[in-house]
Protein backbone atom coordinates (compact mmCIF):
# COMPACT_ATOMS: atom_id res chain seq x y z
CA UNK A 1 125.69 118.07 82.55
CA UNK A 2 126.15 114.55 83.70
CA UNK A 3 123.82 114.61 86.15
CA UNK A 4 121.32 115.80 83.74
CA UNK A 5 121.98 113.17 81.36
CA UNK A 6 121.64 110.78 84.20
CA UNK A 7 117.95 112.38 85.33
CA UNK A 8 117.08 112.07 81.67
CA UNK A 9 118.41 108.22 81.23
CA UNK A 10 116.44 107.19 84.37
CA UNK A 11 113.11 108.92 83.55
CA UNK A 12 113.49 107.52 80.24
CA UNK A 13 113.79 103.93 81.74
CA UNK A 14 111.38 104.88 84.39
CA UNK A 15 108.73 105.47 81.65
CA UNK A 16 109.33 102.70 79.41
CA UNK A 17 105.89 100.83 79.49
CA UNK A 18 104.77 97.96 77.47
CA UNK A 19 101.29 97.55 75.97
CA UNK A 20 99.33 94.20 77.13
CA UNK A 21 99.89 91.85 74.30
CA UNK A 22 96.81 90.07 71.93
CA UNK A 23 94.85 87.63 72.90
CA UNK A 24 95.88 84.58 71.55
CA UNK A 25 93.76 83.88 68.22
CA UNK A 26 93.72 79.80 68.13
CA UNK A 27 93.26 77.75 71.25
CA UNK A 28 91.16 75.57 72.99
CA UNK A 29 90.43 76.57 77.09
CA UNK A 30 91.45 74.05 79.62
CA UNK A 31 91.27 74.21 83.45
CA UNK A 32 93.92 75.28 85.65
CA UNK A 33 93.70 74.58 89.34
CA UNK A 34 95.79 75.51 91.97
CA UNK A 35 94.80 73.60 95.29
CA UNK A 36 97.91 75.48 96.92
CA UNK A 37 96.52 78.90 96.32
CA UNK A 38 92.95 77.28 96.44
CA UNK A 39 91.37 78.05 93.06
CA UNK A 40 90.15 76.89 89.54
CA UNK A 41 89.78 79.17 86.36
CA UNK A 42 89.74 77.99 82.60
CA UNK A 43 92.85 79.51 80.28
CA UNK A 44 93.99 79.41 77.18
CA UNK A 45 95.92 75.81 76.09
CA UNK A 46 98.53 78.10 74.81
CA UNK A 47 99.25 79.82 77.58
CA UNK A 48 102.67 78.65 79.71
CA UNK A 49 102.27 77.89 83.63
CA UNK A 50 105.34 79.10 85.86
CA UNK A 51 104.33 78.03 89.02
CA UNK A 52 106.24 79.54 91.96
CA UNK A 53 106.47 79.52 95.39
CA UNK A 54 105.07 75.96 95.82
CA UNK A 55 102.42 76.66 93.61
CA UNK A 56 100.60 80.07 95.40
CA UNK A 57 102.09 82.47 92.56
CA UNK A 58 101.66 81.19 88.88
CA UNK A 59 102.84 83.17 85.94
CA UNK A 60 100.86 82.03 82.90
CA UNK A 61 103.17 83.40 79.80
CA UNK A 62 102.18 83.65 76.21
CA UNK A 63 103.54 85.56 73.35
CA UNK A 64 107.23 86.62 74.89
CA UNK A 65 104.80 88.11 78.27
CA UNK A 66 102.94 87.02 81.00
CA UNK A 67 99.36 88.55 80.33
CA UNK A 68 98.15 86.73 83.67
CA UNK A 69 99.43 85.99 86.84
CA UNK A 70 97.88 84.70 90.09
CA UNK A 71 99.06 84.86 93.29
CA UNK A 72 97.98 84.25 96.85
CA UNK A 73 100.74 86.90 99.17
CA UNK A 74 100.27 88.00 102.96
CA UNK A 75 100.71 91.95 102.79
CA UNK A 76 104.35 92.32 103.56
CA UNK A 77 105.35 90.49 100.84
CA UNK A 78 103.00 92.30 98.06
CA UNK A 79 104.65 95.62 99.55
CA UNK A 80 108.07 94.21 98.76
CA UNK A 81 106.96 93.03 95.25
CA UNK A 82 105.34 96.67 94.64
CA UNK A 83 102.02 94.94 93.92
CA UNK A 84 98.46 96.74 94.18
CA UNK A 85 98.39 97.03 98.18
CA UNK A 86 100.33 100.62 98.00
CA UNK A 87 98.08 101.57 95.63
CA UNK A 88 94.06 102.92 96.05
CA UNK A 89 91.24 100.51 94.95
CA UNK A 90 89.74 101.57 91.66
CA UNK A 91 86.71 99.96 92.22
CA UNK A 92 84.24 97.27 93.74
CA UNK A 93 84.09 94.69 92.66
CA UNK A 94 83.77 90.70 92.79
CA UNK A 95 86.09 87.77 91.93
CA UNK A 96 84.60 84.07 92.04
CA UNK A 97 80.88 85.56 93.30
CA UNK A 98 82.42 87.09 96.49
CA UNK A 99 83.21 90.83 97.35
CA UNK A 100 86.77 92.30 95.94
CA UNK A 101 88.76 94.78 94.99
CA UNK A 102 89.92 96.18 91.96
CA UNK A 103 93.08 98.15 91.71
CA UNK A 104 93.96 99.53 88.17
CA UNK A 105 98.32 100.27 88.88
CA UNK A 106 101.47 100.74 87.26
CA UNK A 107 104.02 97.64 88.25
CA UNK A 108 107.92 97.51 87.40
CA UNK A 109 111.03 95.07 86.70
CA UNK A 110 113.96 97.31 86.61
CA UNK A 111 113.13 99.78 83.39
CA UNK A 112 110.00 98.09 81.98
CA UNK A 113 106.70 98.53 83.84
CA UNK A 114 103.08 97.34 82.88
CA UNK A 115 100.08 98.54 83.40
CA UNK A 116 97.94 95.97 85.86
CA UNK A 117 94.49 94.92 86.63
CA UNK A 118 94.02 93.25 89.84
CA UNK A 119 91.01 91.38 91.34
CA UNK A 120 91.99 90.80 94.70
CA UNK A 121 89.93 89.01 97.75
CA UNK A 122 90.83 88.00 101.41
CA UNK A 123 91.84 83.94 101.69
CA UNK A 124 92.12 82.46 104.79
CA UNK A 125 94.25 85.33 106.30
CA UNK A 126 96.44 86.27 102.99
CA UNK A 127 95.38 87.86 99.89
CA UNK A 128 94.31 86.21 96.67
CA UNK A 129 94.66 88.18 93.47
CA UNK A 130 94.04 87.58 89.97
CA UNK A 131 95.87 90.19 87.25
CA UNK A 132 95.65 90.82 84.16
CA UNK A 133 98.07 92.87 82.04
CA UNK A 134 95.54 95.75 81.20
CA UNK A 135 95.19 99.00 79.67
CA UNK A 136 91.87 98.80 81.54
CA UNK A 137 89.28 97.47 79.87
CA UNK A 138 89.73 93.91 79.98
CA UNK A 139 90.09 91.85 76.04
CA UNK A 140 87.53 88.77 75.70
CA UNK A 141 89.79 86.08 76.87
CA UNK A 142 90.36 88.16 80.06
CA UNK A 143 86.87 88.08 80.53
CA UNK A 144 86.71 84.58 80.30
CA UNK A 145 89.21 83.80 82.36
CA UNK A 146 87.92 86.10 85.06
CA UNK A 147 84.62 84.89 85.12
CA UNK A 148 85.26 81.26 85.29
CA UNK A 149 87.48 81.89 88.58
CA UNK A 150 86.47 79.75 90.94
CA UNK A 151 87.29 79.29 95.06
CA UNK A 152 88.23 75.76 96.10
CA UNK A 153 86.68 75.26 99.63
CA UNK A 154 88.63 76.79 102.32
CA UNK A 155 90.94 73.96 103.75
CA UNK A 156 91.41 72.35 100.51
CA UNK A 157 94.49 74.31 99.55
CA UNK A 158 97.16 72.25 101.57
C-alpha cells in the first residue's frame, strides 16, 4: 500500500504542468542584446532579465514565470539541463534568417514541468536556442520577439 501511494504521489508530481502565462497587455518593446551569446531581439519593457552564466543564458521573467529564455550551451550541458537535444526536432525551421530547428518538448524543475518551444541554431561550435513557454502555437508577442532575433557577427560575442 505504501508503495502504491508513493507511485501515485510521484506521477502526480510528475504530471503537474503549468500553462504558458498571457502576454503582457501594456508595454512598450525595447532591445535586448547579448554580445556574450551574440544576439539582439526586441522584448517586452516589462519583462525581467536574469542573466546567467556570464551572460550566454538569460531568463526573461514576467508575471511570477519566465515565458522566454535564451541560451547559448555546448551539448553536454543541454543533456544535463534536460533541454531539447534528447528530444526529436518537430520541425524546420529558421531563427534570425538562417536554417534551425524546432523542437516542441516537455522540460522539468523537480514536480512542475512546462511545455517548450525551442528555435535552436549552431554558433560558433555550441548551440544557440531561443524558447518560448508554448502550448505550440506561439501568442503575438512570441512572434515578435522571434522574428526580430537577430545574429551579432560571429567574433563579436567576447
Amino acid at each position: 500500500m505504501k508503495l502504491l501511494l508513493t507511485l501515485t504521489v510521484a506521477w502526480l508530481l510528475g504530471t503537474c504542468t503549468s500553462a504558458p502565462p498571457d502576454p503582457p497587455q501594456d508595454f512598450e518593446w525595447t532591445t535586448w542584446t547579448s554580445a556574450a551569446a551574440g544576439y539582439s531581439m526586441e522584448v517586452p519593457d516589462v519583462y525581467e532579465a536574469d542573466v546567467e552564466d556570464d551572460g550566454k543564458a538569460v531568463f526573461f521573467r514576467w508575471g511570477g514565470s519566465v515565458p522566454v529564455k535564451v541560451y547559448l550551451i555546448d551539448i553536454e550541458s543541454a543533456k544535463d539541463h534536460g533541454l531539447w537535444v534528447e528530444e526529436e526536432p518537430t520541425g524546420d525551421t529558421t531563427l534570425a534568417g538562417i536554417p534551425a530547428k524546432r523542437y516542441d518538448y516537455t522540460h522539468c524543475d523537480g514536480p512542475f514541468c512546462s511545455r517548450i518551444a525551442s528555435f535552436v541554431v549552431e554558433r560558433e561550435g555550441q548551440w544557440l536556442a531561443l524558447e518560448f513557454r508554448s502550448e505550440g502555437k506561439l501568442n503575438s508577442v512570441n512572434q515578435r520577439i522571434l522574428s526580430s532575433f537577430t545574429l551579432l557577427p560571429a567574433g563579436d560575442n567576447d
